[in-house]
N, C-alpha and C. Protein backbone atom coordinates (compact mmCIF):
# COMPACT_ATOMS: atom_id res chain seq x y z
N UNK A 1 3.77 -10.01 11.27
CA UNK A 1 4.74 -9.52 12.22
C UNK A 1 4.12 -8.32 12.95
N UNK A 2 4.05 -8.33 14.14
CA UNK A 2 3.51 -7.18 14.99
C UNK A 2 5.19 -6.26 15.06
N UNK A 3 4.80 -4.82 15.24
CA UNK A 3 5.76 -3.94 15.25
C UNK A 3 4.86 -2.48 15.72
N UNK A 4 5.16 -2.28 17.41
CA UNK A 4 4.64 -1.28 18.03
C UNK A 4 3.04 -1.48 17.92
N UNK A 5 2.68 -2.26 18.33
CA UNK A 5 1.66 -2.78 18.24
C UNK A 5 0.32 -3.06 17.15
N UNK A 6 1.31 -2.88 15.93
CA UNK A 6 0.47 -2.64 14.78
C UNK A 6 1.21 -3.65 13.95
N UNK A 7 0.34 -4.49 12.90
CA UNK A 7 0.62 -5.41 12.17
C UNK A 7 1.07 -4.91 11.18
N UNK A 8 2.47 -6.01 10.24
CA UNK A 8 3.10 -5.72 9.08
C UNK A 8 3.01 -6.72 8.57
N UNK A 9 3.58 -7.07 7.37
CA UNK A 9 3.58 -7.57 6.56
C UNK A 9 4.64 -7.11 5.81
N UNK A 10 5.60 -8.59 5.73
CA UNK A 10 7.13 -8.15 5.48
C UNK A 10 7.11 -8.99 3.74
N UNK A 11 7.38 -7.79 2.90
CA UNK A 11 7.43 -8.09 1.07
C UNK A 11 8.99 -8.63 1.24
N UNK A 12 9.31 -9.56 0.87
CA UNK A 12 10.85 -10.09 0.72
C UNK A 12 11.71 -9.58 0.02
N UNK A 13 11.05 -9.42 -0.98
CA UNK A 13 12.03 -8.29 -2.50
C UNK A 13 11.10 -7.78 -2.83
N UNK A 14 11.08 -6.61 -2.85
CA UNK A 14 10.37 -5.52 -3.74
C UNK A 14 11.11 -4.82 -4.38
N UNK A 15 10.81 -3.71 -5.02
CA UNK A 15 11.24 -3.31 -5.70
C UNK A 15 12.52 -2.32 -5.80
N UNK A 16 13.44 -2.44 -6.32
CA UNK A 16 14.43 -1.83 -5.77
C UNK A 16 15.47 -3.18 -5.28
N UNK A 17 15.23 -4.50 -4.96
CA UNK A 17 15.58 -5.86 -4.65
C UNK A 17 15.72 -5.36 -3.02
N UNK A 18 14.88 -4.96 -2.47
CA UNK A 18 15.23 -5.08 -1.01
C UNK A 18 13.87 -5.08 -0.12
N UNK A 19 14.02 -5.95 1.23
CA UNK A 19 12.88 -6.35 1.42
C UNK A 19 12.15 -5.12 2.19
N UNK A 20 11.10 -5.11 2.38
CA UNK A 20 10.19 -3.91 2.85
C UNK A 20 9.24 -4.45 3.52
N UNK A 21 8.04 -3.40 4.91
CA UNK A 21 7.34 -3.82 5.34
C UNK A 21 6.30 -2.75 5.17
N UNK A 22 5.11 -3.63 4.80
CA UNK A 22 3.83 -2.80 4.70
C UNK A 22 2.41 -2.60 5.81
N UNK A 23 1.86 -1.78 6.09
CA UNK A 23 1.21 -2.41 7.85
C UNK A 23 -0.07 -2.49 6.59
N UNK A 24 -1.01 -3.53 7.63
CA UNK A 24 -1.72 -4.40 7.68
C UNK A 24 -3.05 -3.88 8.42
N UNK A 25 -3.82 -3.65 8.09
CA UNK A 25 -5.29 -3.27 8.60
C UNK A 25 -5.58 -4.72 9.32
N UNK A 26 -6.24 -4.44 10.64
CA UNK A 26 -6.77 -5.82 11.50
C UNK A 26 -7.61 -6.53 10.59
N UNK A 27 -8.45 -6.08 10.07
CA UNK A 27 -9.28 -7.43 8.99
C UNK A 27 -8.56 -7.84 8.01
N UNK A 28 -7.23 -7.44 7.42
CA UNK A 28 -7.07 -7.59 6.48
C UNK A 28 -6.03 -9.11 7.05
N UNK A 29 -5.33 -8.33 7.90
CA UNK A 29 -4.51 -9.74 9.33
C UNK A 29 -5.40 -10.67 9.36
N UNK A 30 -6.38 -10.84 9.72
CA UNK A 30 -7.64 -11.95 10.11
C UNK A 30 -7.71 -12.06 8.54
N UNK A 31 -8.13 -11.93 7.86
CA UNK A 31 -8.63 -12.57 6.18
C UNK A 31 -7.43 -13.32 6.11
N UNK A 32 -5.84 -12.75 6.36
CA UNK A 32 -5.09 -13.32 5.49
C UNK A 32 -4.45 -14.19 6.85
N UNK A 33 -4.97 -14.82 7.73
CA UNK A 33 -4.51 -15.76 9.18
C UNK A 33 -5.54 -16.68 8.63
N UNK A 34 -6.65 -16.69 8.40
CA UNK A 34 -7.70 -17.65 7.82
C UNK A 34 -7.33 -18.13 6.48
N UNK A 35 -6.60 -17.51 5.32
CA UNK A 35 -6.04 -18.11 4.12
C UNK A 35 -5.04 -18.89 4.18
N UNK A 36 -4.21 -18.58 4.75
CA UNK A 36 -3.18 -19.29 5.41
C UNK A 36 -3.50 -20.20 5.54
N UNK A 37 -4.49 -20.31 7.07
CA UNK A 37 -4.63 -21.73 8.22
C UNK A 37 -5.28 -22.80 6.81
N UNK A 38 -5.63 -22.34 5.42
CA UNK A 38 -6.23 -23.46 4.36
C UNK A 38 -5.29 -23.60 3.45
N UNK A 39 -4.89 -23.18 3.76
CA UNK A 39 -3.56 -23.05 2.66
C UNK A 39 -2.76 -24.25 2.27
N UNK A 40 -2.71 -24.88 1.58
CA UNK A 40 -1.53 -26.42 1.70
C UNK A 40 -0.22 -25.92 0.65
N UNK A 41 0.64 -25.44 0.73
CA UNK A 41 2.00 -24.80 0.60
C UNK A 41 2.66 -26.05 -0.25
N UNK A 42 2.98 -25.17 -1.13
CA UNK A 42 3.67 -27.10 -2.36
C UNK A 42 5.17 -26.82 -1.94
N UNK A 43 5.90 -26.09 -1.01
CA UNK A 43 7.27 -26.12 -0.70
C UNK A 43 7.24 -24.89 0.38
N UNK A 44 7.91 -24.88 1.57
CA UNK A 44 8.17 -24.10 1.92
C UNK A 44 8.90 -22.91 1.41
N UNK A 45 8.11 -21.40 1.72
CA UNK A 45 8.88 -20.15 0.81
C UNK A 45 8.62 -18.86 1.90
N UNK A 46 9.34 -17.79 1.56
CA UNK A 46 8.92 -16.77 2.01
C UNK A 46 7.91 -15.68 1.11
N UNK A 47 7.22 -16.27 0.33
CA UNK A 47 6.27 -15.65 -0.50
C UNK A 47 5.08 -16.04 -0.04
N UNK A 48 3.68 -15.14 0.47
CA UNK A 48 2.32 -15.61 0.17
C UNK A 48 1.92 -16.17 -0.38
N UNK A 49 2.16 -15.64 -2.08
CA UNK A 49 1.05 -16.29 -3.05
C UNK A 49 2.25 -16.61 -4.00
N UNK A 50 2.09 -17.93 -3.96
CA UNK A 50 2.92 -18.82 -4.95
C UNK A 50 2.36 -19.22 -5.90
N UNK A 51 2.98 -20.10 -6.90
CA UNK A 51 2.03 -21.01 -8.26
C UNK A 51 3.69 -22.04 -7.95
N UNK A 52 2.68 -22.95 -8.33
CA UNK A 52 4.14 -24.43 -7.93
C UNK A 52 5.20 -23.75 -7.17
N UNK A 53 5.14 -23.46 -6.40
CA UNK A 53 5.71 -23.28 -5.60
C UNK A 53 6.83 -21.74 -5.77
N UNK A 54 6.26 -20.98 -6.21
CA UNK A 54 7.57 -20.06 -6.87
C UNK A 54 6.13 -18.86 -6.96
N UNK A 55 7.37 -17.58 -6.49
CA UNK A 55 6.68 -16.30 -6.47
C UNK A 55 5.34 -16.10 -7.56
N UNK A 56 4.57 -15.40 -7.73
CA UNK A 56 3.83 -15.07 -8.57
C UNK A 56 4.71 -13.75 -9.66
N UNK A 57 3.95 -13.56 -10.29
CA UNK A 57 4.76 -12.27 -11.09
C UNK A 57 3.79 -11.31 -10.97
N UNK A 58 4.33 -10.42 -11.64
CA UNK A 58 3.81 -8.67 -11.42
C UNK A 58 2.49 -9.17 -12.19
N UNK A 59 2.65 -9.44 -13.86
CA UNK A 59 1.42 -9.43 -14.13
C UNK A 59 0.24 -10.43 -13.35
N UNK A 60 0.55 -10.79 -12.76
CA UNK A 60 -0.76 -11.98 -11.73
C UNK A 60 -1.26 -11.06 -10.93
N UNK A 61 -0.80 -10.16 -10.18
CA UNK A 61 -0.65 -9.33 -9.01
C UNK A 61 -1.47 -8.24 -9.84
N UNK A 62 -0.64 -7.39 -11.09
CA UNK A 62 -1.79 -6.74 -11.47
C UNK A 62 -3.21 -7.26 -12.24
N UNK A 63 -3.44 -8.27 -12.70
CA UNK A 63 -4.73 -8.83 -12.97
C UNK A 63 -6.05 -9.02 -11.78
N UNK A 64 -4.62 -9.40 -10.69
CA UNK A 64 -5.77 -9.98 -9.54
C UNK A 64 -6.34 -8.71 -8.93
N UNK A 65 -5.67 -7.19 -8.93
CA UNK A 65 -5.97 -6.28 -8.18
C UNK A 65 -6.76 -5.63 -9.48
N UNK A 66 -6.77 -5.69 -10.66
CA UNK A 66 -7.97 -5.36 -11.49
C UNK A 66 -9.25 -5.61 -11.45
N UNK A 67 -9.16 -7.08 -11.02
CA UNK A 67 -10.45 -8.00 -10.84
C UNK A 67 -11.17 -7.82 -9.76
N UNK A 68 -10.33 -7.48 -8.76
CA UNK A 68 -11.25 -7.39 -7.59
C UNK A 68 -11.47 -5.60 -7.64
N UNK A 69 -10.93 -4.70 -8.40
CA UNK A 69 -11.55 -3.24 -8.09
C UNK A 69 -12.69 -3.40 -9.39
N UNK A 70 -12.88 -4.28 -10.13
CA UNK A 70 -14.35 -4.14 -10.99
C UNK A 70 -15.25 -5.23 -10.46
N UNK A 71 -14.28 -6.37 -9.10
CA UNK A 71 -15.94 -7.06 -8.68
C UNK A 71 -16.55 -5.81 -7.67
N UNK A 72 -15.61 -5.01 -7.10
CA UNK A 72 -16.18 -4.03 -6.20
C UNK A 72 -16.69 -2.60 -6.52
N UNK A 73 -17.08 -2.56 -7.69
CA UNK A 73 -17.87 -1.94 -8.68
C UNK A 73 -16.99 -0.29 -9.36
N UNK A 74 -15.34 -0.54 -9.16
CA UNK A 74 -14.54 0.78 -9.56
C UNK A 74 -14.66 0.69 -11.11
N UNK A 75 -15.20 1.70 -11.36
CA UNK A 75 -15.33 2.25 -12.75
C UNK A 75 -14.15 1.89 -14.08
N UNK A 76 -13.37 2.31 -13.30
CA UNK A 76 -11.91 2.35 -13.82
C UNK A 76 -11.17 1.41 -13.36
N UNK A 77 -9.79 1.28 -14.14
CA UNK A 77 -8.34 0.10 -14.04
C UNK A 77 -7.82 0.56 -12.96
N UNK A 78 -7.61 -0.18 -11.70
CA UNK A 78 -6.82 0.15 -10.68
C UNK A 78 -5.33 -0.49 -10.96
N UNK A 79 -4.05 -0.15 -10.43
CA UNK A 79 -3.05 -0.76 -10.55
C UNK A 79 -2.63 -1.03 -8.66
N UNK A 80 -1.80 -2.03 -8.81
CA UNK A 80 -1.10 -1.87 -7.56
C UNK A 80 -0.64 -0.58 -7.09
N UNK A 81 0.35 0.05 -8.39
CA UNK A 81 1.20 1.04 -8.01
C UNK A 81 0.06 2.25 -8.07
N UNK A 82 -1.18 2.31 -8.46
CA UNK A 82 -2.31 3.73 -7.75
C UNK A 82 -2.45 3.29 -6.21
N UNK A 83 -2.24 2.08 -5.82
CA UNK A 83 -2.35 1.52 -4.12
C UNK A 83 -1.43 2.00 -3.52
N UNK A 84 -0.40 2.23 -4.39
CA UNK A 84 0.95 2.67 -2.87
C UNK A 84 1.27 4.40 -3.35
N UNK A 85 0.27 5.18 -4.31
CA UNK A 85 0.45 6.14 -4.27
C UNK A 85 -1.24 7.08 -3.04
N UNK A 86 -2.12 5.44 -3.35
CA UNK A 86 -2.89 6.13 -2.38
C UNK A 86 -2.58 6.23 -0.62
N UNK A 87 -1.81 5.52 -0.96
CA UNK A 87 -1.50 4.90 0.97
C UNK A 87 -0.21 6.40 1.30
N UNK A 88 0.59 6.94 0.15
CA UNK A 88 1.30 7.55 0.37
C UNK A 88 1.01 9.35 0.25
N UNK A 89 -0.33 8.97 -0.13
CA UNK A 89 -1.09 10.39 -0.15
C UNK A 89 -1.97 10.58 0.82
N UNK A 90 -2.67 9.33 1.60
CA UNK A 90 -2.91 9.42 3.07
C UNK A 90 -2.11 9.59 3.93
N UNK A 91 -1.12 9.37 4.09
CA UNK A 91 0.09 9.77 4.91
C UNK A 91 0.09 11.15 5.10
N UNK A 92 0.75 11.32 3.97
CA UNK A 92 0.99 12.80 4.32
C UNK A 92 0.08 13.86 4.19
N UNK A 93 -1.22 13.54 3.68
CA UNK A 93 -2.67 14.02 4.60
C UNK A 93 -2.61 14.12 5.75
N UNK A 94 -2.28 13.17 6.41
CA UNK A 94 -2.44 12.95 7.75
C UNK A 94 -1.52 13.43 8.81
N UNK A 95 -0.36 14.21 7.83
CA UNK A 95 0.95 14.34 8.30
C UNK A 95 2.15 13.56 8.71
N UNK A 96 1.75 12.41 8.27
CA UNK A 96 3.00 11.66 8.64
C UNK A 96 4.55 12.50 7.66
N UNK A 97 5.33 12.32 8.54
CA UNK A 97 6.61 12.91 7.92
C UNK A 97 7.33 12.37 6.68
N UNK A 98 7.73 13.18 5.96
CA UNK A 98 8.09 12.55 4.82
C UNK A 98 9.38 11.25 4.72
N UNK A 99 10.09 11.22 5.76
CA UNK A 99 11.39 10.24 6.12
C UNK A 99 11.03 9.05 5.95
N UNK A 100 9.51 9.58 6.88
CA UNK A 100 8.65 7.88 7.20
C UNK A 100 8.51 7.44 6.48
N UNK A 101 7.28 8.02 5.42
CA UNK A 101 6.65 8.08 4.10
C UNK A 101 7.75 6.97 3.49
N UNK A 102 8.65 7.78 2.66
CA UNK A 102 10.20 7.30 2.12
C UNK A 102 10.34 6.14 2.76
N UNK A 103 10.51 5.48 3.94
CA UNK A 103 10.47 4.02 4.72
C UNK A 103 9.74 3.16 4.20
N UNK A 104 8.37 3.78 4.68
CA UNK A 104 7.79 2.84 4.15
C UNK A 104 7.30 2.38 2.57
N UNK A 105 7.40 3.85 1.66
CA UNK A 105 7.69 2.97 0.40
C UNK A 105 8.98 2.39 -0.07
N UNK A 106 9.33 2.79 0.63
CA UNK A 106 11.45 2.05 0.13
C UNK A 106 11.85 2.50 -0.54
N UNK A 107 11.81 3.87 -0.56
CA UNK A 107 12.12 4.92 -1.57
C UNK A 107 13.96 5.07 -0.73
N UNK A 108 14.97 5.14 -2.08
CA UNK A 108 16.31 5.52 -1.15
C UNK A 108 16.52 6.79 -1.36
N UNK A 109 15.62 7.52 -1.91
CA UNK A 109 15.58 9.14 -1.33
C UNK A 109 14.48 10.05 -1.26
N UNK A 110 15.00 11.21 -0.31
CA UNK A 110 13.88 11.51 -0.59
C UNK A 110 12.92 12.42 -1.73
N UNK A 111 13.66 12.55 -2.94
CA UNK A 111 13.14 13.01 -4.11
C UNK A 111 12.17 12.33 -4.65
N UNK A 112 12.28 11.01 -4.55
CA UNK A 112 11.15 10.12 -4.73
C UNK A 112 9.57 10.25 -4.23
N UNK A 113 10.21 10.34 -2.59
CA UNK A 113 9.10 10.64 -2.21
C UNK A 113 8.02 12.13 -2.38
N UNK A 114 9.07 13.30 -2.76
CA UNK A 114 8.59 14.85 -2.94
C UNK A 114 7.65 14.49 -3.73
N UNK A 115 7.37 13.55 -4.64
CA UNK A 115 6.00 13.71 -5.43
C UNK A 115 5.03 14.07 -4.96
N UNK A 116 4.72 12.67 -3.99
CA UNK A 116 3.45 12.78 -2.61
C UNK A 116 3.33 14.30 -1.63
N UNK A 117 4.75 15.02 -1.41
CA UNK A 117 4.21 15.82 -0.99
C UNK A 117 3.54 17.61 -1.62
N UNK A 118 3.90 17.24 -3.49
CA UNK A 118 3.26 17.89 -4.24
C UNK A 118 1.92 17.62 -4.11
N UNK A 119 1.32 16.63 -3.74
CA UNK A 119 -0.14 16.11 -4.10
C UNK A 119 -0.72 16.34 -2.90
N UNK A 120 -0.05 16.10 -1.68
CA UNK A 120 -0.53 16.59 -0.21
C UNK A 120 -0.75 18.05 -0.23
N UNK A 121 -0.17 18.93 -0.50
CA UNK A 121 -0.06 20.33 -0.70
C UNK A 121 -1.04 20.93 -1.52
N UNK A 122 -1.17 20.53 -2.49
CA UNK A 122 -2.35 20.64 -3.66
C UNK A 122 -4.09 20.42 -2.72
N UNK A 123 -3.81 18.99 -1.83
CA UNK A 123 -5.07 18.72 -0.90
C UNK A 123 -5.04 19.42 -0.31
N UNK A 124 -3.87 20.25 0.39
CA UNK A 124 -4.00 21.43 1.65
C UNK A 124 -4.54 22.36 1.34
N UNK A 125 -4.07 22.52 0.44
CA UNK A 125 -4.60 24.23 0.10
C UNK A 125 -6.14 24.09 -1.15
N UNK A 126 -6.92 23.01 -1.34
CA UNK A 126 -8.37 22.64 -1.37
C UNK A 126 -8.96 22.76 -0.57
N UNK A 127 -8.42 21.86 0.61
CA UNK A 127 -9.29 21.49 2.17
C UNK A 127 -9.21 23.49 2.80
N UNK A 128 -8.13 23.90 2.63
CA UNK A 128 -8.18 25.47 3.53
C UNK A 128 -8.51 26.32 2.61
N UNK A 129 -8.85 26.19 1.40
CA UNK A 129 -9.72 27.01 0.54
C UNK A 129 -10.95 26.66 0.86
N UNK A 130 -11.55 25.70 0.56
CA UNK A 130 -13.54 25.18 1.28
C UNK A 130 -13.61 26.00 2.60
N UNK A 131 -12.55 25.19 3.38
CA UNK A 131 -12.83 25.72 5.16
C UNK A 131 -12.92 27.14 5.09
N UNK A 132 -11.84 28.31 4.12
CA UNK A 132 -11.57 29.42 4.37
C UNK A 132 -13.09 30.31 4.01
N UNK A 133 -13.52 29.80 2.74
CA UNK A 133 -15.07 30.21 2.27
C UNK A 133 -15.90 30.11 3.07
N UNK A 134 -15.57 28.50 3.85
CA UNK A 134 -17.32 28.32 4.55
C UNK A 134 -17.50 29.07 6.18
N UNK A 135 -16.13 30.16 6.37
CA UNK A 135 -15.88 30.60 7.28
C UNK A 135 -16.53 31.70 7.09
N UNK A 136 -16.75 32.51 5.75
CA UNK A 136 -17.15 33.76 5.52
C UNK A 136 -18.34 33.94 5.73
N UNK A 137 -19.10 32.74 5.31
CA UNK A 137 -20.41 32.68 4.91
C UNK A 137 -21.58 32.68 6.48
């Protein structure tokens, strides 16, 4: 789904039972437009990745995102949920506002989200401690 000219990718139920949208890096759109176009679908669904025809489960999802952060040589156990705390700690690096933030993880408040901006804050004041030193010098 394009939305302001940037690709999503709409989760049907997530967590919380309500559906959510996640944006989509352009290669990641093209990898997953090419899986698709091979794809032979054993029933029509609103899920990606099925098995006979029916959602996958959490543990498939976390195995498969294990497997591919040790074929891509990560030291350590990645989980899904370190993925949507990294995407939500780039954010608000980057400044995106916390409302947003909260949107887009589907958080229904924003206490949820205050974690991320404990961890953004912690990066701020790293990044303007280095900068503040390498100013002296």
């Amino acid at each position: 789904m394009e939305i302001g000219g940037s690709h999503w990718l709409r989760v049907p139920i997530g967590k919380m039972r309500r559906d959510r949208y996640i944006p989509l890096h352009p290669e990641v759109k093209t990898l997953l437009e090419r899986w698709i176009a091979h794809r032979q679908p054993e029933r029509p669904t609103d899920f990606l990745f099925t098995r006979y025809g029916r959602s996958i489960g959490h543990g498939s999802v976390q195995r498969a995102v294990a497997d591919i952060a040790h074929r891509a040589g990560i030291p350590r156990h990645v989980t899904p949920h370190q993925l949507r705390h990294t995407l939500a700690t780039l954010a608000i690096n980057r400044g995106m506002a916390l409302e947003r933030i909260a949107a887009l993880l589907g958080h229904r408040s924003l206490s949820m989200t205050l974690v991320y901006a404990h961890i953004g804050q912690h990066t701020l004041q790293e990044e303007y401690h280095c900068r503040h030193c390498s100013n002296w010098s």
